[in-house]
N, C-alpha and C. Protein backbone atom coordinates (compact mmCIF):
# COMPACT_ATOMS: atom_id res chain seq x y z
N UNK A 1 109.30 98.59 96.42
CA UNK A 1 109.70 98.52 97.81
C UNK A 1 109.44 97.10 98.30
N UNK A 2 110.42 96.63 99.07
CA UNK A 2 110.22 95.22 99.60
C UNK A 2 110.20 95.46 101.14
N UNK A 3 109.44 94.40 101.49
CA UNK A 3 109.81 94.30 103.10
C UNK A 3 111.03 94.84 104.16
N UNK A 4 111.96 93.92 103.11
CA UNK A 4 113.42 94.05 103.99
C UNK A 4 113.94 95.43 103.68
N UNK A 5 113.40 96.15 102.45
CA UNK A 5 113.99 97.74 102.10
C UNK A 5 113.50 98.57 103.24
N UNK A 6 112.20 98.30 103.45
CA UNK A 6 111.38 98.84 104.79
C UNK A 6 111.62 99.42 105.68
N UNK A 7 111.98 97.72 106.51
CA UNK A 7 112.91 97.63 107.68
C UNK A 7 114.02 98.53 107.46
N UNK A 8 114.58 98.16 106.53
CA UNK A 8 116.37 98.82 106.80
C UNK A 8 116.23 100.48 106.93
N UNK A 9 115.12 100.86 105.92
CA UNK A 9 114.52 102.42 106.04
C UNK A 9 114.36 103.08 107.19
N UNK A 10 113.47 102.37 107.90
CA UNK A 10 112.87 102.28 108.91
C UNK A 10 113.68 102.45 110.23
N UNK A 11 114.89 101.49 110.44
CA UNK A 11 115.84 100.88 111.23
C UNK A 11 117.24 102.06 111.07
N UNK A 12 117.12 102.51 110.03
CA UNK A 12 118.65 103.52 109.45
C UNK A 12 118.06 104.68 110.14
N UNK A 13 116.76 105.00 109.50
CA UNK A 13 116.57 106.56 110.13
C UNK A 13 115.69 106.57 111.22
N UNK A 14 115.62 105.67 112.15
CA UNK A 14 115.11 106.04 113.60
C UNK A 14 113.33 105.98 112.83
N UNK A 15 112.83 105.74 112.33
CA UNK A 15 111.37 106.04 111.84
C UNK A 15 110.54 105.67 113.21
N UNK A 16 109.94 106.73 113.76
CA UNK A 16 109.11 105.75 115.10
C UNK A 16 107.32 105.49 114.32
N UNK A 17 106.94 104.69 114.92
CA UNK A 17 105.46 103.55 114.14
C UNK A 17 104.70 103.74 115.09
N UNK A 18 103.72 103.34 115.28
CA UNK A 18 102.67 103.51 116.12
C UNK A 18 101.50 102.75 115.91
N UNK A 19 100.90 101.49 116.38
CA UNK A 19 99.38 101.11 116.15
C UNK A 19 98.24 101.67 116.57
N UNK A 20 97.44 102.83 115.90
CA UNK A 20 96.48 103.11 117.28
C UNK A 20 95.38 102.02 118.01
N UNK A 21 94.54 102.94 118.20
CA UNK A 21 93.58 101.88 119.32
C UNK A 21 92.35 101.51 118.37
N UNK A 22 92.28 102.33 116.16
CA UNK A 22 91.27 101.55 115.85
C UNK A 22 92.16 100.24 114.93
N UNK A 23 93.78 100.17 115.03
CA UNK A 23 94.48 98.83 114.37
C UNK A 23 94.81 99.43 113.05
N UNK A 24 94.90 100.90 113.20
CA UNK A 24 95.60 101.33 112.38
C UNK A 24 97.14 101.65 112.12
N UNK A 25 98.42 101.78 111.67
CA UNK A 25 99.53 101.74 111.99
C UNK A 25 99.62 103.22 111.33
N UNK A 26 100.25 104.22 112.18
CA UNK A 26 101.21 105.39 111.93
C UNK A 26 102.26 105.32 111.81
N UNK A 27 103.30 105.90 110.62
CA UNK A 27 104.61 105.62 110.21
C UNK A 27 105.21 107.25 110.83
N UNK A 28 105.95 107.69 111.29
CA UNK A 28 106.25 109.17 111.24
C UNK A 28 107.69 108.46 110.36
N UNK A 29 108.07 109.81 109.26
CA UNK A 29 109.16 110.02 108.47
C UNK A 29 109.43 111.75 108.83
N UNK A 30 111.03 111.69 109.12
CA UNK A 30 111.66 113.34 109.21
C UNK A 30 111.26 113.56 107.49
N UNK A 31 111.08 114.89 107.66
CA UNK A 31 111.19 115.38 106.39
C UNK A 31 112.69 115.21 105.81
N UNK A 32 113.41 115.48 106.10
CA UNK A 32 114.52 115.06 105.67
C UNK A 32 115.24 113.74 105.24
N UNK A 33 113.96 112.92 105.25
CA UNK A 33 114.30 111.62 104.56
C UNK A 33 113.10 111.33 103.68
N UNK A 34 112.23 112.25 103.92
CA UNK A 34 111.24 112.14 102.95
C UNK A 34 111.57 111.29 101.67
N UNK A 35 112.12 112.39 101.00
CA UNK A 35 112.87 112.02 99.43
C UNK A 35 113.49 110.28 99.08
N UNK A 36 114.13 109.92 100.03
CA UNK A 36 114.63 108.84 100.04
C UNK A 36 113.64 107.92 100.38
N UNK A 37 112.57 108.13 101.11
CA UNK A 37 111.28 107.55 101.14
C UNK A 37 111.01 106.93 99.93
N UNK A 38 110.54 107.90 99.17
CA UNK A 38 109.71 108.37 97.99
C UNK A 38 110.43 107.72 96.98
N UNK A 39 111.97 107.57 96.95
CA UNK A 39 112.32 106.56 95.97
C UNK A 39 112.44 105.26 96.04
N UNK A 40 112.46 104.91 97.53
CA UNK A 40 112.46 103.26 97.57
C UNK A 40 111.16 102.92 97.16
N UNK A 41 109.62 103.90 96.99
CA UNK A 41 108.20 103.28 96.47
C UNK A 41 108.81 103.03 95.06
N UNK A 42 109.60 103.31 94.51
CA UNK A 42 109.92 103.52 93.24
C UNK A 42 109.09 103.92 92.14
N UNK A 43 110.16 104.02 90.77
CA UNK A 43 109.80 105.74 89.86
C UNK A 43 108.04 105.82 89.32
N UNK A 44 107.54 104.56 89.27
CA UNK A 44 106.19 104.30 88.97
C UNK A 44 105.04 104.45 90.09
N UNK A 45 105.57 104.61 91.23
CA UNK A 45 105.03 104.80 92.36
C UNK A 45 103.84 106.17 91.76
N UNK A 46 104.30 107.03 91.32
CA UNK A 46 103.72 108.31 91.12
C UNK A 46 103.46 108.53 89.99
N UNK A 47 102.75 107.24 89.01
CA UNK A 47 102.62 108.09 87.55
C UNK A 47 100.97 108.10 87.41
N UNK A 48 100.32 108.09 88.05
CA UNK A 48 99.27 108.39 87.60
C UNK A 48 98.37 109.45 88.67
N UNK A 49 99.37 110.26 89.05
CA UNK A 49 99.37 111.21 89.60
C UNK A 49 99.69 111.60 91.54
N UNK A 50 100.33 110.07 92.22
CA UNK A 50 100.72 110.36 93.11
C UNK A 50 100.24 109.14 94.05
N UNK A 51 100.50 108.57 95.24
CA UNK A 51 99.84 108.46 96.24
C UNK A 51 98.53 108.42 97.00
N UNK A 52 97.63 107.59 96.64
CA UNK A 52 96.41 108.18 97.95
C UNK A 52 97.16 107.89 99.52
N UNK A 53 97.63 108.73 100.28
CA UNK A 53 97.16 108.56 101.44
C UNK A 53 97.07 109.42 102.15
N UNK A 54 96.68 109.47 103.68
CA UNK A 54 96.16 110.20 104.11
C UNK A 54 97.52 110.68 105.59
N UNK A 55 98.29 112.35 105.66
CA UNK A 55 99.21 112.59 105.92
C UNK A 55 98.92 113.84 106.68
N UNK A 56 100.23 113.53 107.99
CA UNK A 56 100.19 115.28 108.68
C UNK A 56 100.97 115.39 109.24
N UNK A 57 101.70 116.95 108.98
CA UNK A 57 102.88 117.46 108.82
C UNK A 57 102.83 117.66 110.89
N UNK A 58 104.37 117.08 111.40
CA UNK A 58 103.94 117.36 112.64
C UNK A 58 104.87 118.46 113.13
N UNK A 59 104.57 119.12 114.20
CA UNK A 59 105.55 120.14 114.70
C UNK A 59 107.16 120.08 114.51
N UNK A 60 107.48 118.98 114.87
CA UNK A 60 108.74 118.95 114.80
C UNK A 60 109.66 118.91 113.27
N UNK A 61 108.43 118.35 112.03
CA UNK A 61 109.09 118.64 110.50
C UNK A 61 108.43 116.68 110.61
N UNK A 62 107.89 116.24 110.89
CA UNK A 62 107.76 115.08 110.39
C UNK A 62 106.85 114.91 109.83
N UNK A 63 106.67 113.81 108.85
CA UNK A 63 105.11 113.49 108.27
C UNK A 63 104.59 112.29 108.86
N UNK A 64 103.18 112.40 109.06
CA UNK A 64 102.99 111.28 109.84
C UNK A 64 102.13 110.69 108.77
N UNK A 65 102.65 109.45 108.34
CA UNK A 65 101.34 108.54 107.46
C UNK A 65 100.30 107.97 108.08
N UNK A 66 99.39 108.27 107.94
CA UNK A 66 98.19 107.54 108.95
C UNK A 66 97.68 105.90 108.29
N UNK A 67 97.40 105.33 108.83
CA UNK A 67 96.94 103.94 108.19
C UNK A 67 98.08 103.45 106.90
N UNK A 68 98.85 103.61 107.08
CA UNK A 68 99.98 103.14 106.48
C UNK A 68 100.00 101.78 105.94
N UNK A 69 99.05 101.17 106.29
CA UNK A 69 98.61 99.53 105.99
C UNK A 69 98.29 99.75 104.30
N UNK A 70 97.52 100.84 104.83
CA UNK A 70 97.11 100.50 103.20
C UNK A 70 97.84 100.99 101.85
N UNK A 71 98.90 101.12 102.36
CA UNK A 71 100.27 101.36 101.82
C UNK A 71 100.86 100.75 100.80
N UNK A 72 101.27 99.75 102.63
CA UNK A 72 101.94 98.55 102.17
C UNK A 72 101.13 97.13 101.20
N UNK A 73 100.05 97.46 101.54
CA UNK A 73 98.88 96.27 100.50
C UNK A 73 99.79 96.54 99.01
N UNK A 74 99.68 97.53 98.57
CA UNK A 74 99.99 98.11 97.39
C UNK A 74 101.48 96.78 96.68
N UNK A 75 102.32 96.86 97.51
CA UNK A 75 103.52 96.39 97.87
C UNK A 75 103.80 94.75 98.44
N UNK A 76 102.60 94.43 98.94
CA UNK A 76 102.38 93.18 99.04
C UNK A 76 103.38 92.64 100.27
N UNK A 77 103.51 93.81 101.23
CA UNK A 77 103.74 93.83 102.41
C UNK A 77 103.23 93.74 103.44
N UNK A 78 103.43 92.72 104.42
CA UNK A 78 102.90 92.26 105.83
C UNK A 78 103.16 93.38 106.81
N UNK A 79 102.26 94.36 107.21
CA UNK A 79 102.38 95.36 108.12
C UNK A 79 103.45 94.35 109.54
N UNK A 80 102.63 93.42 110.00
CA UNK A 80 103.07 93.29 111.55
C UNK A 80 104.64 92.92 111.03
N UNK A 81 104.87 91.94 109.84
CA UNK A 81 106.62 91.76 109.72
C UNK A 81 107.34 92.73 109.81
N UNK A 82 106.96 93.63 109.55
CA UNK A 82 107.56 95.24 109.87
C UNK A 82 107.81 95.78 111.06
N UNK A 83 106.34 96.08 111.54
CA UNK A 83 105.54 96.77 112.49
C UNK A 83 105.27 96.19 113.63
N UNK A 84 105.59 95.05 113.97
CA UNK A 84 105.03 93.78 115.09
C UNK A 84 104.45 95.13 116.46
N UNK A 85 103.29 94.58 116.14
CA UNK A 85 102.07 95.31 117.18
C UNK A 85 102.83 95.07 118.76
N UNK A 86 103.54 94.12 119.38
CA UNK A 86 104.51 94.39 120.79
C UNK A 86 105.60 95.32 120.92
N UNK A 87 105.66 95.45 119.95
CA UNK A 87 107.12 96.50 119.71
C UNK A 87 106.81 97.72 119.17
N UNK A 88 106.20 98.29 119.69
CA UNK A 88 105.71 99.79 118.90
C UNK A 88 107.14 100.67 119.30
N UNK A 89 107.42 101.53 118.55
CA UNK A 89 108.15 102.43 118.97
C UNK A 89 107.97 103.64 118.62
């Protein structure tokens, strides 16, 4: 996953973000784009058994990634180039 794949992810399906108040960033994803998520981490993303992070399913069908920063480290992605902390949505 690159930066600019992110964005466009991000930007295509409405993804709303969130910084909370300890400078952590929340990603919400519809379940219904989940999948397409999950392949832009690409196919190695999951071979040694998955993901650490920390996730919750919200009323409406979304997943909310919590601290999502530590995500993107993985990826060697700049949260705020993404995420710019004035522009929350």
């Amino acid at each position: 996953m690159t930066e600019l794949q992110l964005y466009k992810f991000v930007e295509k399906n409405g993804c709303e973000w969130h910084w909370n108040p300890d400078g952590h960033l929340i990603l919400f994803i519809s379940h219904y784009h989940l999948k397409d998520f999950c392949d832009m981490l690409g196919r190695y993303a999951f071979d040694d058994g998955g993901l650490n992070c920390e996730q919750h399913l919200c009323a409406d069908g979304d997943i909310a990634l919590n601290e999502f920063e530590n995500l993107l480290e993985e990826y060697d992605i700049e949260p705020e180039n993404v995420f710019p902390k004035d522009e929350e949505k």
